[in-house]
Protein backbone atom coordinates (compact mmCIF):
# COMPACT_ATOMS: atom_id res chain seq x y z
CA UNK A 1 -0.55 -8.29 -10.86
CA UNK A 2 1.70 -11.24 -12.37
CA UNK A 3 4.12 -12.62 -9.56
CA UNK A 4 6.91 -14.45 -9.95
CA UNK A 5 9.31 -17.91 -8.64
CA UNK A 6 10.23 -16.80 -5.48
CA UNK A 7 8.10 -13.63 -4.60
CA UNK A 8 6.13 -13.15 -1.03
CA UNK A 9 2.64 -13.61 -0.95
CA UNK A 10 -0.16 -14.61 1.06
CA UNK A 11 -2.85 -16.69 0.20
CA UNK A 12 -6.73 -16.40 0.78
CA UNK A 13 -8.27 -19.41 1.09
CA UNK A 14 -11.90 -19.60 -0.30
CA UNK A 15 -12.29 -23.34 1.12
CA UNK A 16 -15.36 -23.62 3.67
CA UNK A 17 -13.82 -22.75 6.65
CA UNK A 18 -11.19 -21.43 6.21
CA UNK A 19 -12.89 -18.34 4.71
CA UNK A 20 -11.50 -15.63 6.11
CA UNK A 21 -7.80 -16.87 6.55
CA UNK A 22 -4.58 -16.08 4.75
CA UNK A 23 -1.35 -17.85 4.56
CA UNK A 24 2.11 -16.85 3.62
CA UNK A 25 3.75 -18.89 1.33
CA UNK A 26 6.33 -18.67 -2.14
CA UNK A 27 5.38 -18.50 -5.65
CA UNK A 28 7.06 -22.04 -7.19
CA UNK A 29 6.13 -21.11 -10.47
CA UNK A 30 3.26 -19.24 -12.72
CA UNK A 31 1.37 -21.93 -14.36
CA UNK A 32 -0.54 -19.77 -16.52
CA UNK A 33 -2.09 -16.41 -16.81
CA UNK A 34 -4.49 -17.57 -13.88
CA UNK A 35 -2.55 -20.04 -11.75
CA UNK A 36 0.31 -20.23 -9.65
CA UNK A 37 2.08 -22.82 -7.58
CA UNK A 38 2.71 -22.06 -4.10
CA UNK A 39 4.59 -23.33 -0.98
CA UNK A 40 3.57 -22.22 2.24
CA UNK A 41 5.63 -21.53 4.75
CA UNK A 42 3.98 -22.65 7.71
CA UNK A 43 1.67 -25.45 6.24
CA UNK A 44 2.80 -28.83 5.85
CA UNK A 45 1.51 -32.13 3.90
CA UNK A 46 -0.35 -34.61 5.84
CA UNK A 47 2.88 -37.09 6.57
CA UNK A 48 5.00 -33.64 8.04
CA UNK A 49 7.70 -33.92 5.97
CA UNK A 50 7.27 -31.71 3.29
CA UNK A 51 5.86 -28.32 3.04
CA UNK A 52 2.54 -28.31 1.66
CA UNK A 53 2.37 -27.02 -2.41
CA UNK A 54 -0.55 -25.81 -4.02
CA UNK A 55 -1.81 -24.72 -7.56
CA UNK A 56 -4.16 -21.99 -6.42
CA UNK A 57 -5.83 -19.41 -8.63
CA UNK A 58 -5.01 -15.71 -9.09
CA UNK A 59 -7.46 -14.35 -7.33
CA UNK A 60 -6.46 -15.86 -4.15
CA UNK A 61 -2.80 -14.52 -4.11
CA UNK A 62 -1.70 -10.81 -2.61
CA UNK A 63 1.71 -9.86 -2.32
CA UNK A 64 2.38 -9.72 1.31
CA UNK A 65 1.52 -6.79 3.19
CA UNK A 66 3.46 -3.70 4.47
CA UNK A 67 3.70 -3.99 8.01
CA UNK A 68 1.76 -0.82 9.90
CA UNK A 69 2.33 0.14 13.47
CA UNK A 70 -0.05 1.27 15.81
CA UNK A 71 -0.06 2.78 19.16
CA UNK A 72 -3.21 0.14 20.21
CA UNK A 73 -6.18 -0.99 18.42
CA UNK A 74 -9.49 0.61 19.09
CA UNK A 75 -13.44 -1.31 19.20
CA UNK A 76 -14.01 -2.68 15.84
CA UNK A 77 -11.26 -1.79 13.96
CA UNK A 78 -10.80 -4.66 11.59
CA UNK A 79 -7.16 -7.03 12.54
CA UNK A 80 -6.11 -10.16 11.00
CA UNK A 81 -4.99 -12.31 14.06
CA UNK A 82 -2.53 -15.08 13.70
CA UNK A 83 -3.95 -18.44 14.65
CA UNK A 84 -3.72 -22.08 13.50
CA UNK A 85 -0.61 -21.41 10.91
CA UNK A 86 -2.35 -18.61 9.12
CA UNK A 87 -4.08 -14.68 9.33
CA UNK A 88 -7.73 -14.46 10.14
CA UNK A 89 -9.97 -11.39 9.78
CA UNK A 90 -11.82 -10.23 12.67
CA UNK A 91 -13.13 -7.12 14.45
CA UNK A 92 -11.59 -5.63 18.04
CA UNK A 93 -14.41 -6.33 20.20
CA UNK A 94 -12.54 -5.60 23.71
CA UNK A 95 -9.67 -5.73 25.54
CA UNK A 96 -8.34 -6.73 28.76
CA UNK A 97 -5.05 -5.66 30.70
CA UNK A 98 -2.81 -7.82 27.64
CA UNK A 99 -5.04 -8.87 25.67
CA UNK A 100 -7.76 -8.16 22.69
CA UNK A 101 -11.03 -9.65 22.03
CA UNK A 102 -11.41 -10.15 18.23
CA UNK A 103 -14.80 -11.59 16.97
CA UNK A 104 -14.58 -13.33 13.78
CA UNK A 105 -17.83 -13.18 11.39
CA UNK A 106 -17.16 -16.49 9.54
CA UNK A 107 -16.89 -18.64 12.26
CA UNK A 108 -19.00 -16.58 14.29
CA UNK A 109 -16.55 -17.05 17.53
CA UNK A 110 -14.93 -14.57 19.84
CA UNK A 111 -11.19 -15.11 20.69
CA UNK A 112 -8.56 -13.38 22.82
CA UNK A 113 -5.03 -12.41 21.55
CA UNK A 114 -2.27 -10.86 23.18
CA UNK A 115 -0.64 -7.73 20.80
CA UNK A 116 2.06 -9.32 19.44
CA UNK A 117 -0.45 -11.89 17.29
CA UNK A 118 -2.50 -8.94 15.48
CA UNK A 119 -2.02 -6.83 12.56
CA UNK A 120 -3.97 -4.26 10.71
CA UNK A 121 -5.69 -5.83 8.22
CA UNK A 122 -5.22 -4.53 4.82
CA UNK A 123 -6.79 -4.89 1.53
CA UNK A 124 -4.87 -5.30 -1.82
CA UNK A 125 -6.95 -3.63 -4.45
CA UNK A 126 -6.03 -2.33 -7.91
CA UNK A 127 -2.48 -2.76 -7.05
CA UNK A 128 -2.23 -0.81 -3.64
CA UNK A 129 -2.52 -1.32 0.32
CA UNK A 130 -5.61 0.50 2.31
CA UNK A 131 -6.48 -0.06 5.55
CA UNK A 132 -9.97 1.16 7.53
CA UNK A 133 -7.71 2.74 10.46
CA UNK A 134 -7.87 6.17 11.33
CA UNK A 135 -4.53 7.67 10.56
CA UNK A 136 -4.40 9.19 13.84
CA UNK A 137 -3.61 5.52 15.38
CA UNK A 138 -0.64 4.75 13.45
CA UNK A 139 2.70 5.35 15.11
């Protein structure tokens, strides 16, 4: 999929760790078939004054994804949980009263997250969303 200046998209970094993670940012411009020059939107450079640009490859772009509803999330249904300016894929490992366990394979940690900083996670392949959850969770 070729994006253009000024589309959505998240990027997934393939950096050592940050495997795992992706970040929303802008398409500045296609450099070539293969590259791309992005601005995040919650990343800035090191002096916090601008936001941070990249030249990252094609492979690590996705336009962003649809948002899905869901009544609750269920033991390991896989959730991208928003931490540290960006997405990161994990597995519902438990919940509390207001809150969900998610364990996350790359870093090998276990972290809780109140509702309102998950997602479904959702995998852009051949040009299309799919997500693992049973349909009969959606809303």
């Amino acid at each position: 999929m070729a994006f253009k200046r000024g589309d959505l998209v998240e990027v997934h970094s393939k950096e050592e760790g940050y495997v795992g993670s992706y970040y929303a940012a802008i398409v500045v411009m296609r450099l070539d078939r293969n590259q791309y020059v992005v601005e995040y939107r919650t990343l800035v450079t090191d002096d916090e004054k601008h936001q941070l640009q990249e030249i990252v490859h094609a492979s690590e772009i996705r336009p962003t994804p649809p948002e899905v509803k869901v009544c609750d999330f269920r033991p390991l249904d896989k959730v991208d949980a928003y931490d540290n300016e960006g997405w990161w894929v994990g597995r519902i490992v438990g919940r509390t009263s207001n809150q969900y366990h998610v364990y996350f394979q790359s870093s090998d940690e276990k972290l809780a997250y109140p509702v309102d900083r998950l997602r479904v996670h959702q995998e852009w392949k051949n040009g299309m969303w799919s997500s693992s959850l049973i349909n009969d969770n959606k809303i």
